[in-house]
Protein backbone atom coordinates (compact mmCIF):
# COMPACT_ATOMS: atom_id res chain seq x y z
CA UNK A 1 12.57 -3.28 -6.94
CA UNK A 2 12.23 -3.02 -10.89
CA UNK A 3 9.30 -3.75 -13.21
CA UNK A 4 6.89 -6.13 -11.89
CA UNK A 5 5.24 -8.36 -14.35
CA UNK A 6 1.38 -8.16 -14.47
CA UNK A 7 0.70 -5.42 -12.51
CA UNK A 8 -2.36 -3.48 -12.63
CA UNK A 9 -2.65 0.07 -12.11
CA UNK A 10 -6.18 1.25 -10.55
CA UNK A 11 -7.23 4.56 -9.22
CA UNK A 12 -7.71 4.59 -5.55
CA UNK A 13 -11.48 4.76 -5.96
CA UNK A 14 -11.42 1.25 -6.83
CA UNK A 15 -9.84 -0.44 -3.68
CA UNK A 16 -13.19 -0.23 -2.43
CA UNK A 17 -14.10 -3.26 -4.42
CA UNK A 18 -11.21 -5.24 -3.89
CA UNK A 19 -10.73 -8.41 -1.92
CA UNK A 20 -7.98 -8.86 0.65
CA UNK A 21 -6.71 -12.49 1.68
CA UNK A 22 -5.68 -12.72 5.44
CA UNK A 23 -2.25 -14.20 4.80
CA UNK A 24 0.67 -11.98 5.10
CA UNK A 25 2.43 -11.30 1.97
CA UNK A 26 6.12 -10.33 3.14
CA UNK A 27 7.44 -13.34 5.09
CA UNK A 28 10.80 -11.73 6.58
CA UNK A 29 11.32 -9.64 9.43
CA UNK A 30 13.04 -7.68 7.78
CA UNK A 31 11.04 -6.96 5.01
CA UNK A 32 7.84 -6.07 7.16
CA UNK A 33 9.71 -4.02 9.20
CA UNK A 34 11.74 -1.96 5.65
CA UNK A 35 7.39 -2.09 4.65
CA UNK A 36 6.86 -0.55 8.33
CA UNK A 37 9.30 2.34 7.65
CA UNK A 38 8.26 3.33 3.85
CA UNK A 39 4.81 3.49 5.37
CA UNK A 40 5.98 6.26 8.32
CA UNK A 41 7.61 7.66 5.52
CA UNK A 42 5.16 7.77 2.89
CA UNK A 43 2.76 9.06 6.10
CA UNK A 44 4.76 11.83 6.53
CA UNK A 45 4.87 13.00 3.22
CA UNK A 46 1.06 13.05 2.39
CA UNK A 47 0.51 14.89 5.56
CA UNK A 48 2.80 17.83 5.14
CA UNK A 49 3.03 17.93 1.74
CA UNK A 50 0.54 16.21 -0.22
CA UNK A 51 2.59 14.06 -1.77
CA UNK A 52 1.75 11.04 -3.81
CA UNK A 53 3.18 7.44 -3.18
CA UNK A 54 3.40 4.54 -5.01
CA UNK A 55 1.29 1.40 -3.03
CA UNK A 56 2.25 -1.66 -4.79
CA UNK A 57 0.06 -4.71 -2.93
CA UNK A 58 -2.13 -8.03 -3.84
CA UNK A 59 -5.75 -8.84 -3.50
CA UNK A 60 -7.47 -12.02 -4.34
CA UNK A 61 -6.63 -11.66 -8.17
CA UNK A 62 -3.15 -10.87 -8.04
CA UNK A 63 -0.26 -7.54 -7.86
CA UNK A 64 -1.77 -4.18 -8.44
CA UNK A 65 -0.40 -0.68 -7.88
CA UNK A 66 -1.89 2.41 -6.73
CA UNK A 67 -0.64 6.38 -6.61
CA UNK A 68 -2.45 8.17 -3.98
CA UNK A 69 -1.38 10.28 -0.21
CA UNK A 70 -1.66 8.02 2.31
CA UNK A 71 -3.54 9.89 5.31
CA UNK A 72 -3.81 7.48 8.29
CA UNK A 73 -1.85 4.04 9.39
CA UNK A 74 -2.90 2.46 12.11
CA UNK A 75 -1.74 -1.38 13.41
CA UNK A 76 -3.64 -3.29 10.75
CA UNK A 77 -4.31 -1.28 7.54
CA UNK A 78 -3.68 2.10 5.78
CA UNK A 79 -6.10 4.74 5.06
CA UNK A 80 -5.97 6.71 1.95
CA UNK A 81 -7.15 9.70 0.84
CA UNK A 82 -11.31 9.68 0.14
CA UNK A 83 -11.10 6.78 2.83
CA UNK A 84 -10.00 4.10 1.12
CA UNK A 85 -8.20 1.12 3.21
CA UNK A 86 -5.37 -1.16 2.18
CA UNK A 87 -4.52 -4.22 5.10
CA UNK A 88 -0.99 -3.50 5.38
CA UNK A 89 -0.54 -7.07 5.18
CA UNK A 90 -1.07 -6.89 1.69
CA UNK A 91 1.38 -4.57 1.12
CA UNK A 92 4.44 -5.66 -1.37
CA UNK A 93 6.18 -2.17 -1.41
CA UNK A 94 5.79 1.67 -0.59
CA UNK A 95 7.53 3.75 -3.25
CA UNK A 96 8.11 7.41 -2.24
């Protein structure tokens, strides 16, 4: 995926004061399950070695982007590092 027009970088400290709609925002198959595998990815990396992702998603005020190590995903949401959580739902793209 290239640029992506008004996207907002925040620190990860700030997803705390986000809002998350319910809807889903990747409406393939496909494309939830390509969203499933970057996150198993992106999983494995933080754990092992520490590494940084790229968590492009959308709240209630539009596209932001976040670098951070993803520690935990579980069915509904990931957890980053200082306990942040993102509703995978939300998710747009993982970029490792």
């Amino acid at each position: 995926m290239g640029a992506i027009p008004s996207l907002i970088n925040i620190e990860k400290e700030q997803v705390r004061d986000l809002r998350f709609p319910a809807g889903e925002v990747l409406h393939s198959e496909e494309a939830r399950h390509r969203r499933q595998s970057e996150l198993d990815r992106a999983l494995v990396l933080g754990n092992i070695d520490h590494n940084k992702v790229r968590i492009i998603f959308s709240d209630a005020e539009g596209l932001k982007e976040v670098q951070t190590t993803i520690w935990a995903v579980t069915d509904e949401r990931i957890i980053l590092k200082s306990g942040m959580v993102i509703p995978i739902r939300r998710i747009v793209e993982v970029i490792t």
